[in-house]
C-alpha atoms as a PDB file:
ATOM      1  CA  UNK A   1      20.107 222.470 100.168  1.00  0.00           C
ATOM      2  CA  UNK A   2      17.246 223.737 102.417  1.00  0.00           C
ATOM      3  CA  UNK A   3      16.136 221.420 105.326  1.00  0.00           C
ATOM      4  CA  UNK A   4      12.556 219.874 104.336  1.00  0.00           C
ATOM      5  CA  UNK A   5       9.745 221.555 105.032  1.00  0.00           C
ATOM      6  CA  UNK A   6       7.220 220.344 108.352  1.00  0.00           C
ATOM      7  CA  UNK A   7       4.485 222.204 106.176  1.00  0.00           C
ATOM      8  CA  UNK A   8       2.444 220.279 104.164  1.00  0.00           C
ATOM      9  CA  UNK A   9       1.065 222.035 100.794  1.00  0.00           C
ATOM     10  CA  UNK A  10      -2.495 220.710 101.704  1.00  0.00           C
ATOM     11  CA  UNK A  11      -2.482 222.278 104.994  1.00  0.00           C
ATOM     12  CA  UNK A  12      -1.848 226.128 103.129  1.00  0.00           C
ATOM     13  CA  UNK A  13      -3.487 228.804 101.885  1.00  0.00           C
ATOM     14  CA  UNK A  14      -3.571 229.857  98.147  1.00  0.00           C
ATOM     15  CA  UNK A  15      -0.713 232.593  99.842  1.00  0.00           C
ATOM     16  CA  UNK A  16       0.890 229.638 101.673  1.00  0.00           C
ATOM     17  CA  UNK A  17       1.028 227.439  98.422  1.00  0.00           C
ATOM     18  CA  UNK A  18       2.977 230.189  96.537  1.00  0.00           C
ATOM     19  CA  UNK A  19       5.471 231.256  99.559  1.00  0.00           C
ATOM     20  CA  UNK A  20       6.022 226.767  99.691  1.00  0.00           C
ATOM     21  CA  UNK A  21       6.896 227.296  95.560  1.00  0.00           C
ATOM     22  CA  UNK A  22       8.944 230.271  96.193  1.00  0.00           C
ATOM     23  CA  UNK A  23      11.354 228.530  98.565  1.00  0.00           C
ATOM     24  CA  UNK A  24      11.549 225.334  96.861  1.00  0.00           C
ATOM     25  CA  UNK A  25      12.448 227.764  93.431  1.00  0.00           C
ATOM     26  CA  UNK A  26      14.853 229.729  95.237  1.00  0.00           C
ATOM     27  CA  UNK A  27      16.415 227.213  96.873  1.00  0.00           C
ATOM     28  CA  UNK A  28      15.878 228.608 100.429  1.00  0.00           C
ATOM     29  CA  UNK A  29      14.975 227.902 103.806  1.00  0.00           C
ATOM     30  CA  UNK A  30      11.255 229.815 105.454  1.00  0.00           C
ATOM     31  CA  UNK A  31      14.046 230.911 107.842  1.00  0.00           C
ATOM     32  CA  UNK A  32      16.071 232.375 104.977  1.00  0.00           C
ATOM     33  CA  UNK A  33      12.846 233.982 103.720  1.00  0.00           C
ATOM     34  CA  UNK A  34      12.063 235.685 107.020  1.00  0.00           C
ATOM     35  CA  UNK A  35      15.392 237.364 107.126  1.00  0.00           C
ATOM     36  CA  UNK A  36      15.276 238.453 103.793  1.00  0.00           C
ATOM     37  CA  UNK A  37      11.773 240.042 104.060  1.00  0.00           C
ATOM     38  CA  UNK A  38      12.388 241.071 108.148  1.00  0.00           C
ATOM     39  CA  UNK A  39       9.221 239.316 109.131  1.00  0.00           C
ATOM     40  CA  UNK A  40       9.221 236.898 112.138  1.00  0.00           C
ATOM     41  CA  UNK A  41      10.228 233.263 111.265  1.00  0.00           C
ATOM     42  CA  UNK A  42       6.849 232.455 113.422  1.00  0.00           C
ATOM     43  CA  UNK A  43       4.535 235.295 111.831  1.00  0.00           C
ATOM     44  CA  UNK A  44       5.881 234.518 107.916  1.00  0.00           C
ATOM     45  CA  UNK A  45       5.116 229.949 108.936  1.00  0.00           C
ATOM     46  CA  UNK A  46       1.544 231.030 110.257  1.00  0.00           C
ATOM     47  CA  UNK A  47       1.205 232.996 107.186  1.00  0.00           C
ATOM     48  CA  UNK A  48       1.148 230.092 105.001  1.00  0.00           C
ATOM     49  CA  UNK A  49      -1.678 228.038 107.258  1.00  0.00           C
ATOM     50  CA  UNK A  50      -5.587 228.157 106.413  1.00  0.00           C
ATOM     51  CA  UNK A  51      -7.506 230.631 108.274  1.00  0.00           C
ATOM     52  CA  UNK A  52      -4.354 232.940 108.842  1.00  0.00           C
ATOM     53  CA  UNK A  53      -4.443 236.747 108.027  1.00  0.00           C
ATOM     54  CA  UNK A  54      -1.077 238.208 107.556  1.00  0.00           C
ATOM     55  CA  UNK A  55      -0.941 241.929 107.769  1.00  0.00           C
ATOM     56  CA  UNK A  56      -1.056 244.323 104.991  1.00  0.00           C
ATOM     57  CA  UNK A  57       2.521 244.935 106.382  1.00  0.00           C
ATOM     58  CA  UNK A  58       3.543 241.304 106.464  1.00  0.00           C
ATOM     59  CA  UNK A  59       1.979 240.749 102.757  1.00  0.00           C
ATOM     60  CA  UNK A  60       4.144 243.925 102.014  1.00  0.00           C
ATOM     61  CA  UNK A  61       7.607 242.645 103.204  1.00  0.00           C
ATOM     62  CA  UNK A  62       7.133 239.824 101.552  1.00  0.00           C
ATOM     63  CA  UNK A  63       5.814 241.252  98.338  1.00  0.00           C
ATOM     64  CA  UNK A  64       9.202 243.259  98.249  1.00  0.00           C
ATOM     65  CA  UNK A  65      11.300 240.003  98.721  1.00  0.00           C
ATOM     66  CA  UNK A  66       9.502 237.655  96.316  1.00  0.00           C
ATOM     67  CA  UNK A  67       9.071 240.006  93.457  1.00  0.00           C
ATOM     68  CA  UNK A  68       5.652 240.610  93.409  1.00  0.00           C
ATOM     69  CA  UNK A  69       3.087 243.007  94.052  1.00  0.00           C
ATOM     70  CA  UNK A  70       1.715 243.136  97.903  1.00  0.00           C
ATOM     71  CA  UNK A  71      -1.789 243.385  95.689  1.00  0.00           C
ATOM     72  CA  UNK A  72      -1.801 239.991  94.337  1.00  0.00           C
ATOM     73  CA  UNK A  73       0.008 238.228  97.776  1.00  0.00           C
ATOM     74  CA  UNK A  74      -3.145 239.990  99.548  1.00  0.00           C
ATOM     75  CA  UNK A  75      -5.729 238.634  97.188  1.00  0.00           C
ATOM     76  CA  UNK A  76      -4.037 234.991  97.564  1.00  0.00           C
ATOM     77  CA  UNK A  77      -4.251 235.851 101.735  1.00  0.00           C
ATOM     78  CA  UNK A  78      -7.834 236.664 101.590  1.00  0.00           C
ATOM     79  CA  UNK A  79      -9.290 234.299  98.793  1.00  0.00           C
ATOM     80  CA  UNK A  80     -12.463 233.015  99.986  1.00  0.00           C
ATOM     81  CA  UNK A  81     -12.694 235.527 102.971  1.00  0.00           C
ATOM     82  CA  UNK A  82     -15.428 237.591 101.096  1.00  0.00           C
ATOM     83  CA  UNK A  83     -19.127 236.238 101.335  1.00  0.00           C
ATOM     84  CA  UNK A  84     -19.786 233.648  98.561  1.00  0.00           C
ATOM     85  CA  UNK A  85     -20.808 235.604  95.733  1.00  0.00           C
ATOM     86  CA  UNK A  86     -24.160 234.435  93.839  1.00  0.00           C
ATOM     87  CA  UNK A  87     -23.086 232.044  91.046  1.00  0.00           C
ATOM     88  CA  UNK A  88     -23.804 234.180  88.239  1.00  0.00           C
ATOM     89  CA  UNK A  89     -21.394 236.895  89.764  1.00  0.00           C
ATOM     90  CA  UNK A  90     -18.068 234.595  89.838  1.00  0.00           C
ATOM     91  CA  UNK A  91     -17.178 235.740  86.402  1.00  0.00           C
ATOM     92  CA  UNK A  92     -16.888 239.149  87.829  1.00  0.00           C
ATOM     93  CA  UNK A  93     -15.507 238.966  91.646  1.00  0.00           C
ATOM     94  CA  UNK A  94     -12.707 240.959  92.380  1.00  0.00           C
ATOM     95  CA  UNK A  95     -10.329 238.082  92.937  1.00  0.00           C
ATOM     96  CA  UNK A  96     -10.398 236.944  90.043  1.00  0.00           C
ATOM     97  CA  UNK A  97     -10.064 240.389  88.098  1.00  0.00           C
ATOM     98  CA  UNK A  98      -7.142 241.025  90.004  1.00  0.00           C
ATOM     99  CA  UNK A  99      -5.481 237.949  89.416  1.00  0.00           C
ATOM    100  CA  UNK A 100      -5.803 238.341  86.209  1.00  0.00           C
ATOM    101  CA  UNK A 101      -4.517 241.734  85.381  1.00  0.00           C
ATOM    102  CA  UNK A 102      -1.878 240.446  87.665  1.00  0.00           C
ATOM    103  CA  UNK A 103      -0.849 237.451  85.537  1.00  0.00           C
ATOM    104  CA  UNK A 104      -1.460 239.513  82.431  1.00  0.00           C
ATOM    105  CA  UNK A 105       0.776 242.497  83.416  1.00  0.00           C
ATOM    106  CA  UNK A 106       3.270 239.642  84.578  1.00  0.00           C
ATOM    107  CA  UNK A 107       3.258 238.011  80.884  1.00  0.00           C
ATOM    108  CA  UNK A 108       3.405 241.088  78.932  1.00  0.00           C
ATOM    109  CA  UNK A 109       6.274 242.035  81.521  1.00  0.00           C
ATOM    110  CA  UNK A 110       5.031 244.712  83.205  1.00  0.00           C
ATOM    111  CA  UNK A 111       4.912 246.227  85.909  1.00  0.00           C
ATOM    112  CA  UNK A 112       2.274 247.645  88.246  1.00  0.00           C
ATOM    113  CA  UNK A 113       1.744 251.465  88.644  1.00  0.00           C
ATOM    114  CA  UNK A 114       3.746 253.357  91.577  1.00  0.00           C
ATOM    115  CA  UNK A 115       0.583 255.739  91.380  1.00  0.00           C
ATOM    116  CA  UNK A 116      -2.947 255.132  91.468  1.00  0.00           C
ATOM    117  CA  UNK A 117      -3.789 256.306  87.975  1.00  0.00           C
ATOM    118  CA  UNK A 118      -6.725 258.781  87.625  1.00  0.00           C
ATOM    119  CA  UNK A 119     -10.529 257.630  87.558  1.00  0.00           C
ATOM    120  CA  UNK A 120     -10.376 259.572  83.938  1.00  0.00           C
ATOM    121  CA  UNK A 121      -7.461 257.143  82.577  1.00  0.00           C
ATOM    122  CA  UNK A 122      -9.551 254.091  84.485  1.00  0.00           C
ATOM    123  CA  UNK A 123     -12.640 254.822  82.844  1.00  0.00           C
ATOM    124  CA  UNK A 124     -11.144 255.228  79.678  1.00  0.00           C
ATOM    125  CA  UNK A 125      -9.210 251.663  80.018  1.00  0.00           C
ATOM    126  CA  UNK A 126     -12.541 249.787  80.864  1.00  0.00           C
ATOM    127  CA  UNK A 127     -14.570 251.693  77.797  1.00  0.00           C
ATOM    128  CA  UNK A 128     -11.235 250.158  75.613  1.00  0.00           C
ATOM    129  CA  UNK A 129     -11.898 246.477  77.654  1.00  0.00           C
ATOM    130  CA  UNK A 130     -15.711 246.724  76.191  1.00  0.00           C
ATOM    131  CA  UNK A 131     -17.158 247.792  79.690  1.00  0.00           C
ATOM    132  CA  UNK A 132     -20.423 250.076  78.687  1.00  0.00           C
ATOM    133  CA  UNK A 133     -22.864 251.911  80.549  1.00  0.00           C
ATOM    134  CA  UNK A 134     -25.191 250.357  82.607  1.00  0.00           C
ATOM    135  CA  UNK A 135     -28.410 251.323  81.216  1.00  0.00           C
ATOM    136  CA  UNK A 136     -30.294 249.534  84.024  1.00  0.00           C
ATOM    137  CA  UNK A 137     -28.799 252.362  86.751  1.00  0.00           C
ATOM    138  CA  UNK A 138     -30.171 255.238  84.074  1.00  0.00           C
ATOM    139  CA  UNK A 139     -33.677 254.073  84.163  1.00  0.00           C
END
C-alpha cells in the first residue's frame, strides 16, 4: 500500500486532481509515478499544485504513463489560464470542446489520431456535427 499522500486534493489543479485519482487507482506511490514516466519526483508533485505549468514535455511523459493523451493532461494543466471568455462564448471555448471529444473518443473506445488529419477531412467532420457557414463573415 502506498504511503499517504501530504497533497491535499483542494490544494490541486484540475491536472493535479486526476494524477491524485490515478495513484490512488493504481495503487502507487507519486514516487512510483515519477519513475515510471522519468519525470523528477519534485517537477511531477509541483505539477499537481495551482498555478503550476508543467511542460509540454512533462504533460507528455506522463500522458504516456497514465494512458492518456498529452492533449487532454495539457488542457487539465492550463484550464482557466486563457482570459475569461464572455459568457455567451463558454458553450464554445476550446476546453471544453476538447474535453469532450476526449471523453467521447474515450467512451466509444477510441483512440486519438497519430496524424493530424487534413483540414479537408476536418471540415467535412464539422459540416457532419451541424457546423455551417458563417454568413455574418460573407457579408
Amino acid at each position: 500500500m502506498p504511503a499517504r499522500l501530504q497533497i491535499k486534493s483542494e490544494d490541486c489543479s484540475p491536472l493535479g486532481q486526476l494524477i491524485l485519482q490515478y495513484l490512488e487507482a493504481q495503487g502507487i506511490s507519486m514516487n512510483r509515478l515519477a519513475e515510471l514516466s522519468g519525470i523528477p519526483q519534485p517537477r511531477l508533485r509541483g505539477a499537481c499544485f495551482k498555478g503550476t505549468c508543467p511542460t509540454p514535455e512533462t504533460l507528455r511523459k506522463l500522458a504516456r504513463v497514465m494512458g492518456k493523451h498529452h492533449l487532454e493532461l495539457y488542457t487539465l494543466a492550463y484550464e482557466g489560464r486563457v482570459e475569461t471568455l464572455p459568457q455567451d462564448a463558454n458553450d464554445v471555448s476550446l476546453d471544453i470542446l476538447m474535453r469532450e471529444l476526449f471523453e467521447t473518443a474515450r467512451e466509444m473506445g477510441l483512440a486519438a489520431p497519430k496524424t493530424r488529419p487534413s483540414k479537408a477531412k476536418i471540415r467535412k467532420a464539422l459540416m457532419e456535427l451541424g457546423f455551417q457557414p458563417n454568413t455574418e463573415e460573407c457579408a
